[in-house]
Protein backbone atom coordinates (compact mmCIF):
# COMPACT_ATOMS: atom_id res chain seq x y z
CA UNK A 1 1.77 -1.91 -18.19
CA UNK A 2 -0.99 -3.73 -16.22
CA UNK A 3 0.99 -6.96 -16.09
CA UNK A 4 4.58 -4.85 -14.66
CA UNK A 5 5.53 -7.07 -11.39
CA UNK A 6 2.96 -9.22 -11.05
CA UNK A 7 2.79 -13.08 -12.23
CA UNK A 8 0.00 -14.01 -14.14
CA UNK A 9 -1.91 -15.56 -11.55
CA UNK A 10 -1.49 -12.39 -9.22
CA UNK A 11 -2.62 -10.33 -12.25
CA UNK A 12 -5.99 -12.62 -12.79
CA UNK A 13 -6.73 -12.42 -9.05
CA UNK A 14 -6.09 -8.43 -8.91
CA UNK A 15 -8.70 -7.98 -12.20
CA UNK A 16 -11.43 -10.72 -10.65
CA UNK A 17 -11.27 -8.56 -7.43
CA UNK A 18 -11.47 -5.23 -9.14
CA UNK A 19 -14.42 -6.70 -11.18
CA UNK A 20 -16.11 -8.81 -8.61
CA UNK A 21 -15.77 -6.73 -5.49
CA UNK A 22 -14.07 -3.13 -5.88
CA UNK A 23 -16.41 -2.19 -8.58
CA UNK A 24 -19.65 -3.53 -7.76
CA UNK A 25 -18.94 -2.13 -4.14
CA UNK A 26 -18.99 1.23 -5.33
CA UNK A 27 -22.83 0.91 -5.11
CA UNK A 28 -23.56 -2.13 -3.72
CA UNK A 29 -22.84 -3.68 -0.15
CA UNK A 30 -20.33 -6.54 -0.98
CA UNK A 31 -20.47 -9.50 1.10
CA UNK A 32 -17.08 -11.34 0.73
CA UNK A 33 -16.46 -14.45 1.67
CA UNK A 34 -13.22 -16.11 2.25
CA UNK A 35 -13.55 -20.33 1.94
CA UNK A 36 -11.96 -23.26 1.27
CA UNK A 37 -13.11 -26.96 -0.83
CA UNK A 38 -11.17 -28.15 2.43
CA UNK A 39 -13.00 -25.99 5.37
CA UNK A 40 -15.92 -27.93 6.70
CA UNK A 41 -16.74 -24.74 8.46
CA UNK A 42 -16.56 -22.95 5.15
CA UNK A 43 -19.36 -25.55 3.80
CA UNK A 44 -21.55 -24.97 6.73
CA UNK A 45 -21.76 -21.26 6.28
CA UNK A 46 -22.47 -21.21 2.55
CA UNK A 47 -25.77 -21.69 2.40
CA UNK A 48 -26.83 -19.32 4.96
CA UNK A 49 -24.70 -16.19 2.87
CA UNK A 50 -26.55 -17.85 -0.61
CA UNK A 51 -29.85 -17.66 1.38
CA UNK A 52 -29.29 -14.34 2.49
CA UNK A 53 -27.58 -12.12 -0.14
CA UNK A 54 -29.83 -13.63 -2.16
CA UNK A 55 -33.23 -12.50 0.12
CA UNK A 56 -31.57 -8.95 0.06
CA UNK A 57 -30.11 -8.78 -3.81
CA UNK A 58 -32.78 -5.99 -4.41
CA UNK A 59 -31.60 -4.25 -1.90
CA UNK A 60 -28.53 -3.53 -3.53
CA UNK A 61 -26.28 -6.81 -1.55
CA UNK A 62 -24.32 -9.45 -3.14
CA UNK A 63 -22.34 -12.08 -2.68
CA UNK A 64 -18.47 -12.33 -3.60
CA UNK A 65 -16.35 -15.38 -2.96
CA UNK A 66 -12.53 -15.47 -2.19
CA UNK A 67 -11.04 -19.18 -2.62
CA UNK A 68 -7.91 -18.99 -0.17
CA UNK A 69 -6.11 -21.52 -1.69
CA UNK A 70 -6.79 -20.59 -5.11
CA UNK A 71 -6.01 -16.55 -4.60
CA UNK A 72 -3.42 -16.80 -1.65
CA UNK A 73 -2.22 -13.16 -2.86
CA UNK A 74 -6.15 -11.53 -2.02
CA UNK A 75 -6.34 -13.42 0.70
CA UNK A 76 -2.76 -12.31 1.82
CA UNK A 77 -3.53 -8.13 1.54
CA UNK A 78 -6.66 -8.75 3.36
CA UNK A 79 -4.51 -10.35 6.38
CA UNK A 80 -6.75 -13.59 6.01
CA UNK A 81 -5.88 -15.92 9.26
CA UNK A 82 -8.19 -18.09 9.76
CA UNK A 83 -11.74 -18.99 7.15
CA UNK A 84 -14.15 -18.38 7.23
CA UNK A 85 -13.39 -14.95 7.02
CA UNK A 86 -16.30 -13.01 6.03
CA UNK A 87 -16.35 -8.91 5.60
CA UNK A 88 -18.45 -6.54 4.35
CA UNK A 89 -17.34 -3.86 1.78
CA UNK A 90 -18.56 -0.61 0.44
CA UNK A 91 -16.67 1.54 -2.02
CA UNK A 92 -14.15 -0.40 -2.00
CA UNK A 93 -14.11 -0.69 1.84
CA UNK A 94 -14.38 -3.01 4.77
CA UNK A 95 -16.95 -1.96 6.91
CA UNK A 96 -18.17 -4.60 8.89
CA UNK A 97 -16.61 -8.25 9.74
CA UNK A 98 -19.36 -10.52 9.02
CA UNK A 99 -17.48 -13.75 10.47
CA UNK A 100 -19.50 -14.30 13.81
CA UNK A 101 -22.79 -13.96 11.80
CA UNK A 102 -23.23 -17.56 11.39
CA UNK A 103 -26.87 -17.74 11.84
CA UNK A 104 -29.47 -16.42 9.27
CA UNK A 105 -31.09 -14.12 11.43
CA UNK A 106 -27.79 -12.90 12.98
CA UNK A 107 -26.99 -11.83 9.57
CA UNK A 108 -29.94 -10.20 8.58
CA UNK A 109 -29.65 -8.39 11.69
CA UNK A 110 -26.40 -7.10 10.65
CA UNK A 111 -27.18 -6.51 7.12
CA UNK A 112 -30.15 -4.11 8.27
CA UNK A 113 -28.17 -2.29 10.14
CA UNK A 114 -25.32 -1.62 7.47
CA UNK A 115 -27.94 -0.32 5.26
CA UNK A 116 -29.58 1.86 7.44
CA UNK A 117 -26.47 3.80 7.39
CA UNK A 118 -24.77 2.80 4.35
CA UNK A 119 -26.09 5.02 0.92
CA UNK A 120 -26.32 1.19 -0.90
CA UNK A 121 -28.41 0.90 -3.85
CA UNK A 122 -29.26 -1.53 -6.64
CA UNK A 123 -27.74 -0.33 -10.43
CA UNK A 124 -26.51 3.03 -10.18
CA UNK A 125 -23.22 4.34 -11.45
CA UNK A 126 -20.64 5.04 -9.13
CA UNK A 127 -17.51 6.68 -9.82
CA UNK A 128 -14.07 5.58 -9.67
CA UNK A 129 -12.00 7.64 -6.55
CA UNK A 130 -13.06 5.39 -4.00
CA UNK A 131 -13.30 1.82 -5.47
CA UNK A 132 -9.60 1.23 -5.04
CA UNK A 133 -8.82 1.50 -1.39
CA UNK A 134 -8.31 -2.26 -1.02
CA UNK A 135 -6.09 -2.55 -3.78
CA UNK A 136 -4.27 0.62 -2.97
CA UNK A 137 -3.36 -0.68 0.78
CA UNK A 138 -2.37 -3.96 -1.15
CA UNK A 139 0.08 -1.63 -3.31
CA UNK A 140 1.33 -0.05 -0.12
CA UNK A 141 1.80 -3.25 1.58
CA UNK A 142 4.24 -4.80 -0.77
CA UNK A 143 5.66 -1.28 -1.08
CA UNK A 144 6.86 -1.14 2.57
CA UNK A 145 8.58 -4.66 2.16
CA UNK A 146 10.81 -3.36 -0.54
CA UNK A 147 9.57 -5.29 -3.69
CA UNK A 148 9.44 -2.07 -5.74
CA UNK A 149 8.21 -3.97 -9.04
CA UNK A 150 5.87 -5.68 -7.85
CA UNK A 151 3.94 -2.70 -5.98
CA UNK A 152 4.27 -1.32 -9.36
CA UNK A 153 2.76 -3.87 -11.12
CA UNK A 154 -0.25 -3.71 -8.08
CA UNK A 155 -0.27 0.27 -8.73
CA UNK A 156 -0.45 0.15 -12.54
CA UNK A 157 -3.77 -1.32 -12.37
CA UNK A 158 -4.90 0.86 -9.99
CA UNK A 159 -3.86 3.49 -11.98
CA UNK A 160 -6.05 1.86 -15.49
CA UNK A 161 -9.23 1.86 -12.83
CA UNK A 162 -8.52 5.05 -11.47
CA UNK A 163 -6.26 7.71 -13.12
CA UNK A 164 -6.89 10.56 -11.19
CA UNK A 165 -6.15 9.09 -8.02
CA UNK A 166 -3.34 10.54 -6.33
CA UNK A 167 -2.66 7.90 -4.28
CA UNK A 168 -2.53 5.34 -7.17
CA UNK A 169 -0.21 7.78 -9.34
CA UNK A 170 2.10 8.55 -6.48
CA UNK A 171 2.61 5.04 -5.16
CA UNK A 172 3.13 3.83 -9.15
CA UNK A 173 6.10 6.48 -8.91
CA UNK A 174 7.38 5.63 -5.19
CA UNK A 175 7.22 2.08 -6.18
CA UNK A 176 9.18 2.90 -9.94
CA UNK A 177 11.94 4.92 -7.72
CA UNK A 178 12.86 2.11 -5.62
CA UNK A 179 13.01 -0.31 -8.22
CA UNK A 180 15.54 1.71 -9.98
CA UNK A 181 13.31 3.09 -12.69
CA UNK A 182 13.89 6.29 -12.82
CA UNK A 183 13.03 7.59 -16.32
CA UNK A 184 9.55 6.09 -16.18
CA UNK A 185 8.67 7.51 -12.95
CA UNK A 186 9.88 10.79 -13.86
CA UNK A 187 7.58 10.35 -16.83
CA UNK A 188 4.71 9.74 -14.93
CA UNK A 189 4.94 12.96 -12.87
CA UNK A 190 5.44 14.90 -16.29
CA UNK A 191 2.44 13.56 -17.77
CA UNK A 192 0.41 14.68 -14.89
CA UNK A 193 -2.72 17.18 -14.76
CA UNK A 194 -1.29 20.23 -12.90
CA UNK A 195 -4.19 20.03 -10.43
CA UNK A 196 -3.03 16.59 -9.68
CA UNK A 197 0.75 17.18 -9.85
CA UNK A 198 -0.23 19.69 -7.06
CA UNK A 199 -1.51 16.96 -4.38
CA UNK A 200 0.37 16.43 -1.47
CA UNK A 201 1.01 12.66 -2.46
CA UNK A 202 2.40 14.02 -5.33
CA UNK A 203 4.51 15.91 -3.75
CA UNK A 204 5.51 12.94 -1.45
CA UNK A 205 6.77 10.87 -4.32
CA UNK A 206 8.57 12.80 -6.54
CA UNK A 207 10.70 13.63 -2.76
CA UNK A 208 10.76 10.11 -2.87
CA UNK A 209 12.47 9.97 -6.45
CA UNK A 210 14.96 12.13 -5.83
CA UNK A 211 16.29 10.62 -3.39
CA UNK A 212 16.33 7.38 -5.32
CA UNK A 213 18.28 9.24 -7.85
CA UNK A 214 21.57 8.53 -5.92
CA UNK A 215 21.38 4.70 -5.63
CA UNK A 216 24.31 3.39 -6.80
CA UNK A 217 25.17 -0.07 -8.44
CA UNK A 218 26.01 -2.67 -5.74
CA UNK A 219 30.24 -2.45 -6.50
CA UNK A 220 29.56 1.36 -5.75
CA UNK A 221 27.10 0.66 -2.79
CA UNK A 222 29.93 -1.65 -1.20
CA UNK A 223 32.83 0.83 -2.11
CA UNK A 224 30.74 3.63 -0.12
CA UNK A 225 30.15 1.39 2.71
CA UNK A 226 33.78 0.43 3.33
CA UNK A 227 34.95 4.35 2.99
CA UNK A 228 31.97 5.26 6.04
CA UNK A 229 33.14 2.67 8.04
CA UNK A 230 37.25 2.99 7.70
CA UNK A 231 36.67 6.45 8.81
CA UNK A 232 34.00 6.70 11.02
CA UNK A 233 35.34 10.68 11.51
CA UNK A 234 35.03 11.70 8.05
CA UNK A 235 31.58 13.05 7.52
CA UNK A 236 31.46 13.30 3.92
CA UNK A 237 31.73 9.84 3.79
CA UNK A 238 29.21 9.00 5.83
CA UNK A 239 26.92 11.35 4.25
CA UNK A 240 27.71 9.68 1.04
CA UNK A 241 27.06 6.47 2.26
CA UNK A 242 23.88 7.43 3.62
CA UNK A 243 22.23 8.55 0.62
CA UNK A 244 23.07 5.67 -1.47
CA UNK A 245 21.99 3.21 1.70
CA UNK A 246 18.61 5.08 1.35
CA UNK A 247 18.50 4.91 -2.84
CA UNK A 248 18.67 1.38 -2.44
CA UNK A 249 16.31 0.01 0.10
CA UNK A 250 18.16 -0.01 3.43
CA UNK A 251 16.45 2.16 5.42
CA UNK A 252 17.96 1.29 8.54
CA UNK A 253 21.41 1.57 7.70
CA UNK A 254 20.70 5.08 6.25
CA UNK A 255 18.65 6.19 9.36
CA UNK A 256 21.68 4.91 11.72
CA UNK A 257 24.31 6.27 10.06
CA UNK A 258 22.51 9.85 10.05
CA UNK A 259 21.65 9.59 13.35
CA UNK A 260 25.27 9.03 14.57
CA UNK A 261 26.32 11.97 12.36
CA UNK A 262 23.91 14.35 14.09
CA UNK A 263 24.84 13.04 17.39
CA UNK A 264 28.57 13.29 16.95
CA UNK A 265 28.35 16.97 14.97
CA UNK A 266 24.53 18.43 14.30
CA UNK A 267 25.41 21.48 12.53
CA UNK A 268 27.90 19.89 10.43
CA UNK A 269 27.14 21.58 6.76
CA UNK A 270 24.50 23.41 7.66
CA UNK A 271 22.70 20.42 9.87
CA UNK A 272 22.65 18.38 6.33
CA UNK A 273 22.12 15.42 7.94
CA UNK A 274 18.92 16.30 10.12
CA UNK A 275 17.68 17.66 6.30
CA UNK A 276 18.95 14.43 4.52
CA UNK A 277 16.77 12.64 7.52
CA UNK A 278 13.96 14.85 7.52
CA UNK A 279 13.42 14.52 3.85
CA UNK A 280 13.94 10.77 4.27
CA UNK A 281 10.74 10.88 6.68
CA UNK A 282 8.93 12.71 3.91
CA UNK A 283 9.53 10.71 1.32
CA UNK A 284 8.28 7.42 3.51
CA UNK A 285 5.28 9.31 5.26
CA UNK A 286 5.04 10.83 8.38
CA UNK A 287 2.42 8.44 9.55
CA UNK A 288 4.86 5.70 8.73
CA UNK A 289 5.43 3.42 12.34
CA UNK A 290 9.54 3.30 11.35
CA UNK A 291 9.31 6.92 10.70
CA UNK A 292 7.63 7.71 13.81
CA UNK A 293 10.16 5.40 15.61
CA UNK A 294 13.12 6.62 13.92
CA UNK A 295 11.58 10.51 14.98
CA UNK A 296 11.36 9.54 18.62
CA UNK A 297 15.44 8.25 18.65
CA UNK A 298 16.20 11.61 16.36
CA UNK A 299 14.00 13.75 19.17
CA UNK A 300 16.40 11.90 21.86
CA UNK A 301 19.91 13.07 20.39
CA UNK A 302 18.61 16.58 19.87
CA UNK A 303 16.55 17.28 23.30
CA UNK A 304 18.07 14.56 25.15
């Protein structure tokens, strides 16, 4: 299950960064380093992070390094644009960009100043909610773009690291919906704790699977979109087409299509289509920037 979506070298350079920075962040200040054998740059700063880390090891900071060129895909979820890129991460965290600190005693500076307010210490246990978030945005990332199995594969190891996460469970079963699994998300949400199956994330995804339930194979998909747009009157057909738009990955089409239906007829059976759009925008996340967007052209039609 830990391997589901994601090539071999993805899957090595998700477990070194679990390992080398999620974990150890948990009670440790992480200083992570993004470099390059090509960045002169890179070379110059080296020493002075060695130096430092090393001056403040027992004060519970150490020193991870991201090769860019060997582990594109970290480098990619962390938005990476330029190296050296240098952050600093607690539980799991970025909570300071360390790139300008070039100097030794500009870092220091910084690096007091973290752990004056930071709870960082040397050895202890910490537990396992909040080492994730990096991976889980990661998960979420490749989510958004539509690659449903391979935000599975990203949430699946979440999921080993942290099983009662909510986020990590529901995106694992978001992520199984749009890839057309259907069965194994469903068994995900039945093997769930009932506290957990209780969490609003929860709640999110399995809106989320249903609607996946009505994707249709592509011959269907194409069949559906031919009978919405030959009769751009009849509103079962539109509705129709909708839902399977949305069960497989188009969004847009689904959202447009609604949209024109509440436009031309609102309370056509029982307003279905604001619902069928409304649980669309539930299933995605309200926070979501299309959902917001799609919410301001829906808040046009109705008020105008």
């Amino acid at each position: 299950m830990a391997s589901m979506g994601l090539n071999i070298d993805e899957q090595k350079a998700v477990d070194r960064f679990r390992q080398q920075v999620a974990e150890p962040s948990m009670t440790q200040l992480v200083v992570l380093d993004f470099w390059a054998e090509w960045c002169g740059p890179c070379k110059a700063l080296a020493p002075v992070l060695e130096k430092v880390t090393a001056e403040y090891a027992d004060r519970g900071v150490i020193l991870a390094k991201v090769n860019v060129d060997e582990e594109a895909f970290i480098a990619q979820q962390f938005q990476v644009r330029s190296i050296p890129t240098v952050y600093a991460i607690f539980q799991g965290q970025p909570v300071a960009d360390l790139t300008q600190a070039r100097s030794e005693s500009q870092l220091r500076q910084v690096l007091d100043q973290l752990l004056e307010k930071l709870p960082v210490t040397a050895g202890a246990d910490g537990g396992p909610a909040q080492d994730v978030a990096p991976l889980i945005a990661m998960g979420e990332e490749v989510l958004a773009s539509g690659d449903g199995e391979r935000a599975a594969g990203i949430f699946a190891q979440i999921v080993e690291m942290a099983p009662d996460s909510a986020p990590a469970q529901a995106g694992l079963v978001r992520a199984l919906a749009i890839a057309g699994r259907i069965e194994d998300a469903e068994a995900i949400l039945a093997s769930l704790d009932p506290a957990l199956a209780s969490d609003p994330e929860i709640e999110r995804a399995r809106s989320a699977l249903e609607l996946a339930k009505d994707r249709p194979d592509d011959s269907e998909l194409v069949a559906l979109n031919e009978a919405a747009a030959n009769a751009p009157d009849d509103m079962d057909a539109q509705f129709a087409y909708a839902s399977a738009a949305f069960a497989a990955g188009d969004r847009d089409s689904a959202a447009d299509t609604l949209l024109a239906m509440i436009a031309r007829d609102g309370e056509w059976n029982e307003g279905a289509a604001k619902a069928k759009l409304l649980q669309i925008f539930e299933a995605i996340g309200l926070e979501d920037p299309w959902v917001a967007a799609t919410r301001r052209r829906l808040s046009l039609i109705l008020f105008g």
